[in-house]
Protein backbone atom coordinates (compact mmCIF):
# COMPACT_ATOMS: atom_id res chain seq x y z
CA UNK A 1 0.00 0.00 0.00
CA UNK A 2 1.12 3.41 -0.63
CA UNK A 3 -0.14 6.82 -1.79
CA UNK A 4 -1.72 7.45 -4.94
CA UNK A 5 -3.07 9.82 -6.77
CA UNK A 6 -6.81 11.01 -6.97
CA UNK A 7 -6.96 8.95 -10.32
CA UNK A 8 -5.78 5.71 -9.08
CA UNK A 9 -7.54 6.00 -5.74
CA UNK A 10 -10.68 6.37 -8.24
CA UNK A 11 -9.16 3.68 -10.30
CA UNK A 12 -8.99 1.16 -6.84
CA UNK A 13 -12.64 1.93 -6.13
CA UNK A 14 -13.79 1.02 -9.56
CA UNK A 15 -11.53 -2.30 -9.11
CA UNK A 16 -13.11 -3.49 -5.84
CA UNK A 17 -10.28 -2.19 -3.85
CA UNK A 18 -10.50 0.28 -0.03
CA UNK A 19 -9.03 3.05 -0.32
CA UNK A 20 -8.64 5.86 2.88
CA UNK A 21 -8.85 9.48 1.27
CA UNK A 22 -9.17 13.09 3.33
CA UNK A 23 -12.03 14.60 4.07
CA UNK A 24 -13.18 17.56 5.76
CA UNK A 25 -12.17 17.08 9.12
CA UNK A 26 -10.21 13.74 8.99
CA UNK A 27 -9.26 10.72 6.91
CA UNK A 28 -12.10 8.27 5.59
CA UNK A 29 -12.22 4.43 4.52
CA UNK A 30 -13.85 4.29 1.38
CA UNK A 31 -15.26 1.42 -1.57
CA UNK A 32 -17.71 0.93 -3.70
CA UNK A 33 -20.96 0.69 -1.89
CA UNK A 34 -22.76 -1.60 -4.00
CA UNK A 35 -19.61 -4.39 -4.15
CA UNK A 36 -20.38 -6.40 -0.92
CA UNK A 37 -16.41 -7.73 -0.18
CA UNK A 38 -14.93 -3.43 -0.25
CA UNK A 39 -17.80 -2.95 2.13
CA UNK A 40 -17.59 -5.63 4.05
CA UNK A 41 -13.39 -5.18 4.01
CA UNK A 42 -13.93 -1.69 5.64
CA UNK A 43 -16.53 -3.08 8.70
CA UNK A 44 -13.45 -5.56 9.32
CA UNK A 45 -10.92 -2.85 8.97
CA UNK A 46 -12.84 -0.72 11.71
CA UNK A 47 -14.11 -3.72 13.53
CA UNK A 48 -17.71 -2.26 13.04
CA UNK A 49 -20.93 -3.98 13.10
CA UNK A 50 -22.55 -4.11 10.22
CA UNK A 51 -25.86 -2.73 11.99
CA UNK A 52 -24.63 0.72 12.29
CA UNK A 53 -24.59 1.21 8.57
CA UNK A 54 -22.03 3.76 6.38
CA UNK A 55 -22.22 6.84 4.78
CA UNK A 56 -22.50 7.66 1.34
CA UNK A 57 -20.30 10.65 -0.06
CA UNK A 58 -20.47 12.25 -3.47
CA UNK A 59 -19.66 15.28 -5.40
CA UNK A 60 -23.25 15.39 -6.53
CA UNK A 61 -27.20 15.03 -5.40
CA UNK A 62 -27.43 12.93 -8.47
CA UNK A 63 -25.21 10.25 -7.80
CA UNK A 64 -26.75 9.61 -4.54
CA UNK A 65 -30.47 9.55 -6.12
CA UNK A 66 -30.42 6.03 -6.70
CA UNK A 67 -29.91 5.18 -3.53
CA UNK A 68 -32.98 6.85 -1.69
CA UNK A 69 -36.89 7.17 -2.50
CA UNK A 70 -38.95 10.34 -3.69
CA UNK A 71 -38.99 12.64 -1.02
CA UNK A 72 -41.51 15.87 -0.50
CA UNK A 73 -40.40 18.85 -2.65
CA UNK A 74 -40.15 20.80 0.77
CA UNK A 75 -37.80 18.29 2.58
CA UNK A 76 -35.87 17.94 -0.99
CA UNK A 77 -35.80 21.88 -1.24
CA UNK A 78 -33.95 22.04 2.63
CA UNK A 79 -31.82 19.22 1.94
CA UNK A 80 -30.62 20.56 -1.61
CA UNK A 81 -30.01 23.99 0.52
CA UNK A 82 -27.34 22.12 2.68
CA UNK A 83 -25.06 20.32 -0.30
CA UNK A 84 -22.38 20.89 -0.69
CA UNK A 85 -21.35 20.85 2.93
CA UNK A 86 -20.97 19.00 6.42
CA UNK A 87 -24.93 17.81 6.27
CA UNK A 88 -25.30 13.92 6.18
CA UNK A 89 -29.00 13.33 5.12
CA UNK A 90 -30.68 10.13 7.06
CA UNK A 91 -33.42 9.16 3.81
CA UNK A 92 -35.42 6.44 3.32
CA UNK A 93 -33.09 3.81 1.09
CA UNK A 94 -34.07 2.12 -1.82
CA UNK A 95 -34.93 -1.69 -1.90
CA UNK A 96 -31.80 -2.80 -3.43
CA UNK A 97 -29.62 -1.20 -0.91
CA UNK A 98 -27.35 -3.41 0.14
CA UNK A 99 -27.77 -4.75 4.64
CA UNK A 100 -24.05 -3.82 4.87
CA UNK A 101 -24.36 0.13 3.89
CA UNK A 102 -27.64 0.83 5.68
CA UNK A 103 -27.17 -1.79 8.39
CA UNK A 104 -30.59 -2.47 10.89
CA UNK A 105 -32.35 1.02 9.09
CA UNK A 106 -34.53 1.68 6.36
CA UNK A 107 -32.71 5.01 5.65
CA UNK A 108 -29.24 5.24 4.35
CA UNK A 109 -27.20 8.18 4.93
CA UNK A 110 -25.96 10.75 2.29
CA UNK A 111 -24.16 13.96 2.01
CA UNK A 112 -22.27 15.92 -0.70
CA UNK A 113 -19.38 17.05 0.03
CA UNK A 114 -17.13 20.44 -0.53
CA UNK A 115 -13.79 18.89 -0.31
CA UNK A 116 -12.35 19.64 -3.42
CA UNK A 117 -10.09 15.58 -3.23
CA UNK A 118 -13.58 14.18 -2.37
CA UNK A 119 -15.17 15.80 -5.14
CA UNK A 120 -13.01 14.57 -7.88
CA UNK A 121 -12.20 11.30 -6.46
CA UNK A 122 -16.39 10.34 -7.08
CA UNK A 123 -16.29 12.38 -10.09
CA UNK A 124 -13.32 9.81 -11.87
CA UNK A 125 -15.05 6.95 -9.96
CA UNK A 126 -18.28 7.93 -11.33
CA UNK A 127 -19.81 7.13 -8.25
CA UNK A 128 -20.68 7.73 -4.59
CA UNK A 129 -18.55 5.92 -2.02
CA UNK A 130 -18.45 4.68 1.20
CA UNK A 131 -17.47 7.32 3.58
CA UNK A 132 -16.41 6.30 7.39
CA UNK A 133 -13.56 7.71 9.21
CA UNK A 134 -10.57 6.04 9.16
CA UNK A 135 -10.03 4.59 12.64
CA UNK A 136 -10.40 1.47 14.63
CA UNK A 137 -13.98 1.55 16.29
CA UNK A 138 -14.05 3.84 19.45
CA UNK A 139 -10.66 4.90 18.46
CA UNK A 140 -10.36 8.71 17.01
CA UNK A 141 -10.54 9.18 13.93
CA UNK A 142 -6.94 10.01 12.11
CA UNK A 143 -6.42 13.21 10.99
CA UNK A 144 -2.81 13.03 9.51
CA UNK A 145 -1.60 11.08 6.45
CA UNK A 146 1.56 9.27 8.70
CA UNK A 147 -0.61 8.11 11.03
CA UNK A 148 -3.03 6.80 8.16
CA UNK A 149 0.22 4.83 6.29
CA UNK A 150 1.28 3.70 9.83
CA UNK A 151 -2.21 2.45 10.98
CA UNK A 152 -3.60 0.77 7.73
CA UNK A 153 -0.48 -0.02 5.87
CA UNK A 154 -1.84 -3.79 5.29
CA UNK A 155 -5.40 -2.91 5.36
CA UNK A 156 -5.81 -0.57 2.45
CA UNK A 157 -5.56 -0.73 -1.23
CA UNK A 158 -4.47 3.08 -1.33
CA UNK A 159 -4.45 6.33 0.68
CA UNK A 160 -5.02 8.85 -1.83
CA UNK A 161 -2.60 12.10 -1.61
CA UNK A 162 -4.47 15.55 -0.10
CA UNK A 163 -4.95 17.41 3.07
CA UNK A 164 -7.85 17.11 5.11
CA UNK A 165 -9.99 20.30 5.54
CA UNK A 166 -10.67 22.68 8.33
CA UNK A 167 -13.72 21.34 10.18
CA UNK A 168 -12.48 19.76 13.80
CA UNK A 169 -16.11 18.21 14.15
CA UNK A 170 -17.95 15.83 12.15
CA UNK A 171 -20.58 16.26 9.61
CA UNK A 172 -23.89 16.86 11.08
CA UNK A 173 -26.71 14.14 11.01
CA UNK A 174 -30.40 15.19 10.08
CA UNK A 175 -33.34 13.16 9.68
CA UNK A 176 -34.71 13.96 6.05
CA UNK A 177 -37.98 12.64 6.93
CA UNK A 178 -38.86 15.39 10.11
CA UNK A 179 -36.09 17.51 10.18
CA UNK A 180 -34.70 16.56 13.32
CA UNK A 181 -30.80 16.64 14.20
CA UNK A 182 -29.53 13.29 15.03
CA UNK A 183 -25.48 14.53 15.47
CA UNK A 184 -24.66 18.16 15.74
């Protein structure tokens, strides 16, 4: 494992591989949602329970449309409002969503993000990934790219060159269906 570039981090996502990439406020794990083993890899990685379920990051509301239902133009309108930015969207998923990304729920989360190595990484994947910090459960998450190598040097396909961003906090949780603030 080593670092790559933003095109061959893309180009390990397409290929079934994990990648960990910066984000905002810290380092993320990320895959292909929809291929079951990269998903399935990161839960191991983090030694998660699958019942928790994973966000979804993209560049773009209309990558992450296939993964949730029609929603009320007034909850669409507020949720639109908040992308790009720290605002992960709890919607109700789609039927084909895989157990693994939206774990014991009927909602999957989503968010689009600002970060300008997030936003092309999904662009040259062509696709939303799998966005979870990059840490051991109850561990913090890591925030430098030494610490990422050291930690998940035989665990990752890839850590994909960039800084992270400013934010020290992470990205706030809303319920899409009433509103409500889950993580602030």
């Amino acid at each position: 494992m080593s670092l790559v570039s933003i095109a061959e981090g893309a180009e390990i996502v397409r290929g079934g591989g994990v990648i960990a990439y910066p984000t905002e406020g810290c380092y993320g794990l990320g895959c292909n949602p929809m291929d079951a083993q990269s998903v399935q890899r990161i839960l191991s990685i983090k030694r998660r329970h699958f019942s928790k379920g994973l966000i979804l990051i993209s560049d773009h509301r209309k990558r992450l449309e296939p993964y949730f239902t029609c929603l009320p133009k007034a909850t669409r309108d507020e949720i639109l409002a908040s992308w790009p930015g720290p605002v992960t969207w709890l919607l109700p998923a789609r039927a084909n969503i895989p157990r693994l990304v939206r774990g014991d729920h009927q909602s999957i989360a989503l968010r689009v993000s600002d970060h300008p190595v997030v936003r092309m990484l999904c662009q040259q994947a062509n696709m939303a990934i799998v966005s979870t910090s990059a840490n051991r459960s109850s561990q913090l998450p890591h925030r430098l790219q030494k610490t990422v190598l050291d930690e998940f040097k035989n665990d990752v396909d890839g850590v994909v060159k960039g800084r992270i961003g400013q934010r020290r906090t992470p990205s706030v949780i809303r319920n899409g269906l009433d509103g409500s603030t889950i993580r602030s």
